[in-house]
Protein backbone atom coordinates (compact mmCIF):
# COMPACT_ATOMS: atom_id res chain seq x y z
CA UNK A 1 0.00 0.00 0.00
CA UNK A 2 1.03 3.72 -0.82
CA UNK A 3 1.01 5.71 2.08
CA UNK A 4 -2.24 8.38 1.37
CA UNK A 5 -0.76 11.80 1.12
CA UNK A 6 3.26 10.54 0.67
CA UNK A 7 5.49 11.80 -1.51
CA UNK A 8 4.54 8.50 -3.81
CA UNK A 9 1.20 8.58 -3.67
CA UNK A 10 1.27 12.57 -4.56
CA UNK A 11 3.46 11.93 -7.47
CA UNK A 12 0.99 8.88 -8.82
CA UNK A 13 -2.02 11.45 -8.03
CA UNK A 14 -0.58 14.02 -10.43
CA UNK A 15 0.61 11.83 -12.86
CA UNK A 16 -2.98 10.66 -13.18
CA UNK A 17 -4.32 14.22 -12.84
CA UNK A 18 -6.28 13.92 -10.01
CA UNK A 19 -6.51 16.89 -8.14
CA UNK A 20 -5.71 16.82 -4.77
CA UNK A 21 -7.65 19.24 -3.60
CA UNK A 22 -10.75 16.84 -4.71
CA UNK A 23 -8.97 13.49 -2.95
CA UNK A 24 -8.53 15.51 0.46
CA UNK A 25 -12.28 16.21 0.56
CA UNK A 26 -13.17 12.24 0.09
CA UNK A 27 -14.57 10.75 3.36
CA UNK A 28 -11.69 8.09 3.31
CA UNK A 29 -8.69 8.59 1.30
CA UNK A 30 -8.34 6.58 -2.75
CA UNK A 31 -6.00 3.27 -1.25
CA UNK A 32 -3.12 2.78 -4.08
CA UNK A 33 -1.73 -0.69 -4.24
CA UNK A 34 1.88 -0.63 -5.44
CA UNK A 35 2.62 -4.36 -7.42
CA UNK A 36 6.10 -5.37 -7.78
CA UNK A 37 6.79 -8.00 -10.25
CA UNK A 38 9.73 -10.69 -9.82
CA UNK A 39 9.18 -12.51 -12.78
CA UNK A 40 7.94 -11.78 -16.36
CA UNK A 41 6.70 -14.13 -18.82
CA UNK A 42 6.49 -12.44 -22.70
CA UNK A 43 4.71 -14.47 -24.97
CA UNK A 44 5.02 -13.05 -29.08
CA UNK A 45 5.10 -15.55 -31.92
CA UNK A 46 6.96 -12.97 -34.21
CA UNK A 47 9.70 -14.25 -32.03
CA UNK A 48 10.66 -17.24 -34.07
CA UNK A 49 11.28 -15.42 -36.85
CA UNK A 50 14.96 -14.25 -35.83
CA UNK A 51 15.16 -17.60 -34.10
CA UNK A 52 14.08 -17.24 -30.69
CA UNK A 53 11.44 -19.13 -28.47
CA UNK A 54 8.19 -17.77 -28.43
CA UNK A 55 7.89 -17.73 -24.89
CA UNK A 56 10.61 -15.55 -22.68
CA UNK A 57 10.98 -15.62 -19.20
CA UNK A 58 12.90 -12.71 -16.80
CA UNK A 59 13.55 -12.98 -13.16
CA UNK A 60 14.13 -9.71 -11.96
């Protein structure tokens, strides 16, 4: 969870364009749930083409 009101969660509110002016006069403030993936899994069939598998996989 972003922290309401943090330097994060102001940042994500403007890159949005939310005002904040509108989010400070909700009852309860808009939660933001920050995901951060470990793995990736690409799937493109173009891929074999220049000889690759058509499924890649990336551990971050």
């Amino acid at each position: 969870m972003v922290e309401p009101f943090s330097d994060e969660y102001l940042m994500l509110m403007e890159h949005k364009k939310i005002p904040v002016e509108a989010m400070k006069k909700l009852p309860q403030a808009m939660n933001l749930i920050k995901v951060v993936p470990t793995t990736y899994d690409y799937l493109d069939s173009d891929l074999k083409k220049d000889g690759f598998g058509s499924r890649q996989h990336w551990e971050v």
